[in-house]
Protein backbone atom coordinates (compact mmCIF):
# COMPACT_ATOMS: atom_id res chain seq x y z
CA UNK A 1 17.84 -28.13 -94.47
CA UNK A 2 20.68 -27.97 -91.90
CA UNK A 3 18.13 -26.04 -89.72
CA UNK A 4 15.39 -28.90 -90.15
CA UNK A 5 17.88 -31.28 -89.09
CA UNK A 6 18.97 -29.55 -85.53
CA UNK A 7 15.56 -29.07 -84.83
CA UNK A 8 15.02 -32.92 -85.53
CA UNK A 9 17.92 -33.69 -83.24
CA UNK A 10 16.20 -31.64 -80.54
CA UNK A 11 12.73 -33.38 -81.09
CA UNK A 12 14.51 -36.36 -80.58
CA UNK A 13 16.52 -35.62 -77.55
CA UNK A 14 13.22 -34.10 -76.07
CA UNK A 15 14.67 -30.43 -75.88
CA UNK A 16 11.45 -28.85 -77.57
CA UNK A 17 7.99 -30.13 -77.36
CA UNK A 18 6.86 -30.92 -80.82
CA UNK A 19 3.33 -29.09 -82.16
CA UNK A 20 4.01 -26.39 -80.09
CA UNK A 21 2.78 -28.36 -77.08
CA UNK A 22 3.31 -30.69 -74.06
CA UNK A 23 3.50 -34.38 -74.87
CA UNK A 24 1.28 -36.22 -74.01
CA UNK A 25 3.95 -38.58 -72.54
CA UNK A 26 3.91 -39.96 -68.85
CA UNK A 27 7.09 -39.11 -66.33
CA UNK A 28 7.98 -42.20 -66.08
CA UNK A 29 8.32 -42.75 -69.78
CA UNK A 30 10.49 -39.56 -69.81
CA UNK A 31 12.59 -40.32 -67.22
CA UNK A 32 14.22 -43.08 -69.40
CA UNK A 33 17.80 -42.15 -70.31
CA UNK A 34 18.69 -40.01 -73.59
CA UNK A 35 20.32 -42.13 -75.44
CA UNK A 36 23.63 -41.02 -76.36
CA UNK A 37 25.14 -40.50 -80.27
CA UNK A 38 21.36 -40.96 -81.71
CA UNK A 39 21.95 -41.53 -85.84
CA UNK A 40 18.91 -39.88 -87.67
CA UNK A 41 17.71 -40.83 -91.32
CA UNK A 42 15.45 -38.96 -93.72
CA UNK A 43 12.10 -39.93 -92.83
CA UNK A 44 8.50 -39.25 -94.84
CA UNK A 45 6.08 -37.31 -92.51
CA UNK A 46 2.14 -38.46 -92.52
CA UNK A 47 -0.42 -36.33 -93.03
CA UNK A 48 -2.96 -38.46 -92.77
CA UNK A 49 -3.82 -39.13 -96.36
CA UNK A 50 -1.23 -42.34 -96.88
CA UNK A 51 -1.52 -45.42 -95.32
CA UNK A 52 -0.58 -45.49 -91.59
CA UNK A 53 0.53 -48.79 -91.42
CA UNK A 54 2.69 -48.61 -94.07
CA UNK A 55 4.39 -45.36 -92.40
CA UNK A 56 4.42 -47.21 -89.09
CA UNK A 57 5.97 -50.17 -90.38
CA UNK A 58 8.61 -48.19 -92.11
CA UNK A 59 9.62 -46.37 -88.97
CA UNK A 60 9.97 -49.62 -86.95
CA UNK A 61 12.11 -51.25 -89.29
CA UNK A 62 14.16 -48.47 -88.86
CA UNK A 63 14.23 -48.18 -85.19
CA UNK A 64 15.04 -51.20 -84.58
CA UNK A 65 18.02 -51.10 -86.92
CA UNK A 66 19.37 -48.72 -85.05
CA UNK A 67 17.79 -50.12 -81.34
CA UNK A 68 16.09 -47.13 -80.49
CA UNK A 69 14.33 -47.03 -76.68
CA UNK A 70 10.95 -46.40 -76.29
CA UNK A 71 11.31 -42.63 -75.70
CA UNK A 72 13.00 -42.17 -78.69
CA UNK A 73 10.81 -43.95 -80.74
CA UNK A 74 8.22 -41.95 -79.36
CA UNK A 75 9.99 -38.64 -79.53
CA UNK A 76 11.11 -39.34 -83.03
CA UNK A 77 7.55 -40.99 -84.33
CA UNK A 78 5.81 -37.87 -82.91
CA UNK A 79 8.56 -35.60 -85.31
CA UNK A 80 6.93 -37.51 -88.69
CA UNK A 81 3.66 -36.15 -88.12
CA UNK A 82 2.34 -32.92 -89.69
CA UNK A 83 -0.69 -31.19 -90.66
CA UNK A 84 -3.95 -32.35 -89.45
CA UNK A 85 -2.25 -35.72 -87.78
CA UNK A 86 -0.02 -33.10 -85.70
CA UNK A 87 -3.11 -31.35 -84.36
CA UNK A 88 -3.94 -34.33 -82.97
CA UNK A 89 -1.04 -35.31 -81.19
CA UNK A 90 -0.90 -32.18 -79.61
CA UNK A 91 -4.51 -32.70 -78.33
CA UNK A 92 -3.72 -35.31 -76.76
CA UNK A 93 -3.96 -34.97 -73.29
CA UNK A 94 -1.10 -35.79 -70.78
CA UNK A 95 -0.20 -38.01 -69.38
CA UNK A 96 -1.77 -40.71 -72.18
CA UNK A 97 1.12 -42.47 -73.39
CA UNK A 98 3.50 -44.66 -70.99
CA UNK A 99 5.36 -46.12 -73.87
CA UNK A 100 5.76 -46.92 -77.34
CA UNK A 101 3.54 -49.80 -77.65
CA UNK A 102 0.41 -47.10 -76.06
CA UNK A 103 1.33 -44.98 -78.55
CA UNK A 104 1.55 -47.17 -81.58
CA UNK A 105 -1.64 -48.46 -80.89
CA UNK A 106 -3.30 -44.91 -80.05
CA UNK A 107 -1.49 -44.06 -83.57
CA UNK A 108 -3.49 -46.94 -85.44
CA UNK A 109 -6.41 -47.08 -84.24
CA UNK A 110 -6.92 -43.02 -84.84
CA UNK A 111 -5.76 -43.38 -88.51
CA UNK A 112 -6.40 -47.10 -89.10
CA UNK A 113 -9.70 -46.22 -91.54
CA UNK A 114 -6.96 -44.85 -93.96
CA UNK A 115 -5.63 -48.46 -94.49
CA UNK A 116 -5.27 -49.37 -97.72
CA UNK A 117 -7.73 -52.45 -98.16
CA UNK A 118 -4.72 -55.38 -99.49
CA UNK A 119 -6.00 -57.02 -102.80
CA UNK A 120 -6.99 -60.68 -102.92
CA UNK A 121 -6.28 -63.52 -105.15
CA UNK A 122 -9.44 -63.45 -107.17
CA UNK A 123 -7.94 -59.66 -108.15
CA UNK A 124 -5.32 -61.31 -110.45
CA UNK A 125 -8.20 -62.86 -112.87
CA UNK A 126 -8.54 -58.85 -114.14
CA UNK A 127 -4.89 -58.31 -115.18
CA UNK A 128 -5.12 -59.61 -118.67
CA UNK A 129 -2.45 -59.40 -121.01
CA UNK A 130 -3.72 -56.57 -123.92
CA UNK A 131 -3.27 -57.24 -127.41
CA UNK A 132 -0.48 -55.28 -128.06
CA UNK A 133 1.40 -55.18 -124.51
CA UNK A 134 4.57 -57.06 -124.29
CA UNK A 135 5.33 -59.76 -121.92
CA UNK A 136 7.84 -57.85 -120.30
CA UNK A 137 4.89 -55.06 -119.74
CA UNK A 138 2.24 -57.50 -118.50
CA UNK A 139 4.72 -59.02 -116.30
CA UNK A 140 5.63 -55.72 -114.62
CA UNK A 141 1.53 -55.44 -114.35
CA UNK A 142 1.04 -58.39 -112.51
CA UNK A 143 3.92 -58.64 -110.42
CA UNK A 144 2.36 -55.04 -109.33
CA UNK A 145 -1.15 -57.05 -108.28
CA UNK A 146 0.90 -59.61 -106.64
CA UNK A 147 3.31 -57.09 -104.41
CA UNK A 148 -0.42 -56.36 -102.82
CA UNK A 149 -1.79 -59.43 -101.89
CA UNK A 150 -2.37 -60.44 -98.51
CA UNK A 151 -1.98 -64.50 -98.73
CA UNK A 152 -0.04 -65.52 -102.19
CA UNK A 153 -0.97 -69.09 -103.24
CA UNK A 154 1.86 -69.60 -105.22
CA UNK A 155 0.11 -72.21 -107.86
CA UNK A 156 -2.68 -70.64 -108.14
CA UNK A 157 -0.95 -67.46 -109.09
CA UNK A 158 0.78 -68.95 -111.65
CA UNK A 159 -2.41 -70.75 -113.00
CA UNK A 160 -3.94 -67.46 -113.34
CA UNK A 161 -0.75 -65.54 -114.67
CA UNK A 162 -0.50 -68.52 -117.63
CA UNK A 163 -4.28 -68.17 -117.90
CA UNK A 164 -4.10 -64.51 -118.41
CA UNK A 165 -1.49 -64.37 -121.29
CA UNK A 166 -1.97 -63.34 -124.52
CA UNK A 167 -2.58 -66.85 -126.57
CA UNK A 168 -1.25 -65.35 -129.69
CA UNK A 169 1.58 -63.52 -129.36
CA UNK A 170 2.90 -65.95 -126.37
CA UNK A 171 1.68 -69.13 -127.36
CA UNK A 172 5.40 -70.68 -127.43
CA UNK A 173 5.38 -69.38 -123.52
CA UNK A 174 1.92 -70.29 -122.88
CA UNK A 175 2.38 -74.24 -124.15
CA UNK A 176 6.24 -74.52 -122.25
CA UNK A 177 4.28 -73.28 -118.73
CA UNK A 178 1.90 -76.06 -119.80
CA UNK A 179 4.50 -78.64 -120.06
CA UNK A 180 6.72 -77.65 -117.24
CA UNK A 181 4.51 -76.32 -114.70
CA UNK A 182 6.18 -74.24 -112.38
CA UNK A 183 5.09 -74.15 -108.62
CA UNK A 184 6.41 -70.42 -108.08
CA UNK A 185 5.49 -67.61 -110.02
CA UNK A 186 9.47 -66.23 -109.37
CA UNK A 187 9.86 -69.41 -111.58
CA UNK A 188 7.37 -68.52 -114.07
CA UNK A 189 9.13 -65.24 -114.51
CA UNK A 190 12.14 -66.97 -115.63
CA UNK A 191 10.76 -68.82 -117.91
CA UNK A 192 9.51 -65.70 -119.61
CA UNK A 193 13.07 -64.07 -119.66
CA UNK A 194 14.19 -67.37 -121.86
CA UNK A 195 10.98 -66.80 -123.81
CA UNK A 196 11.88 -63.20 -124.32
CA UNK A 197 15.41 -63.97 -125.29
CA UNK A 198 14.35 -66.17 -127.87
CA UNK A 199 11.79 -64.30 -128.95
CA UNK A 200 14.06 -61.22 -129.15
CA UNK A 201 16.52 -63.07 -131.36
CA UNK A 202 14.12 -64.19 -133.77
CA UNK A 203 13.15 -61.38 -134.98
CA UNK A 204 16.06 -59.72 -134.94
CA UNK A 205 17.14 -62.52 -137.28
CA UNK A 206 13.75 -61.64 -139.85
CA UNK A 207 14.93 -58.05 -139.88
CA UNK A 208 18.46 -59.04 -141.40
CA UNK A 209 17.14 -61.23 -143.74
């Protein structure tokens, strides 16, 4: 481990060429400054089977936490790749990239067809609530469907969500979303934690009786 880390320190610092190979940097790109008292993280590497947007994303949020330059974002990106995706970074010839921007889009639009497609609205009209799942389960379910969506419409999530409930076991729930109509679905899940209070308590009172 301690041995992974110095050797991530030197990737960084561009003391070894990563893959084994030149990068595929330009000299003016790595003539900007080493920055000085660089703090590293544990990062995922990409092997080309997740989606690269996703790990992209992730890295940037990180970088820019910590303000990293373009070489060292580029130094540092290049150090999360493995496998396959390292191959090709080390085929690529030099000099290709002049900053991080050239190689964030290089990055993409190599690995973009692994992209996971984002769900759309009409996806939430499959996640029924099952006969014998509990609200707290088919809440978990559909909150899952919504963390995916490109473009929430907050009403019409809810709509569907109250739709999609079970009209038995929930039909106290099912009538007070009725009546009180929440515009959020964050609101809708609060209403369910009252319902499942309640609910809760009630039959904890029929088992004592």
């Amino acid at each position: 481990m301690a041995r992974a880390l110095r050797d991530l320190k030197r990737k960084v610092k561009g003391d070894v060429e990563v893959g084994d190979a030149a990068m595929p940097f330009t000299r003016k790109l790595e003539s900007t400054p080493r920055e000085p008292g660089l703090k590293h993280f544990n990062f995922d590497s990409f092997d080309g089977l997740a989606d690269p947007e996703k790990h992209l994303n992730y890295f940037e949020q990180i970088s820019n936490i910590y303000d990293y330059n373009d070489l060292t974002k580029c130094h540092f990106f290049a150090s999360t790749l493995k496998g396959g995706v390292q191959k090709w970074f080390s085929r690529i010839p030099s000099p290709s990239i002049d900053s991080w921007r050239d190689f964030r889009e290089m990055f993409l639009k190599r690995f973009w067809v692994n992209r996971m497609d984002e769900l759309q609205m009409c996806h939430l009209e499959t996640i029924q609530q099952r006969s014998r799942e509990t609200l707290p389960e088919f809440i978990k379910r559909f909150q899952e469907a919504v963390n995916q969506l490109s473009n929430l419409e907050e009403k019409e999530a809810v709509n569907i969500f109250r739709r999609n409930l079970h009209p038995v076991s929930c039909e106290g729930y099912v009538k007070d979303l009725i009546h009180r109509e929440p515009q959020s679905i964050a609101s809708a899940y609060a209403m369910a934690s009252k319902f499942i209070k309640e609910n809760d308590f009630l039959t904890s009172m029929k088992m004592n009786m």
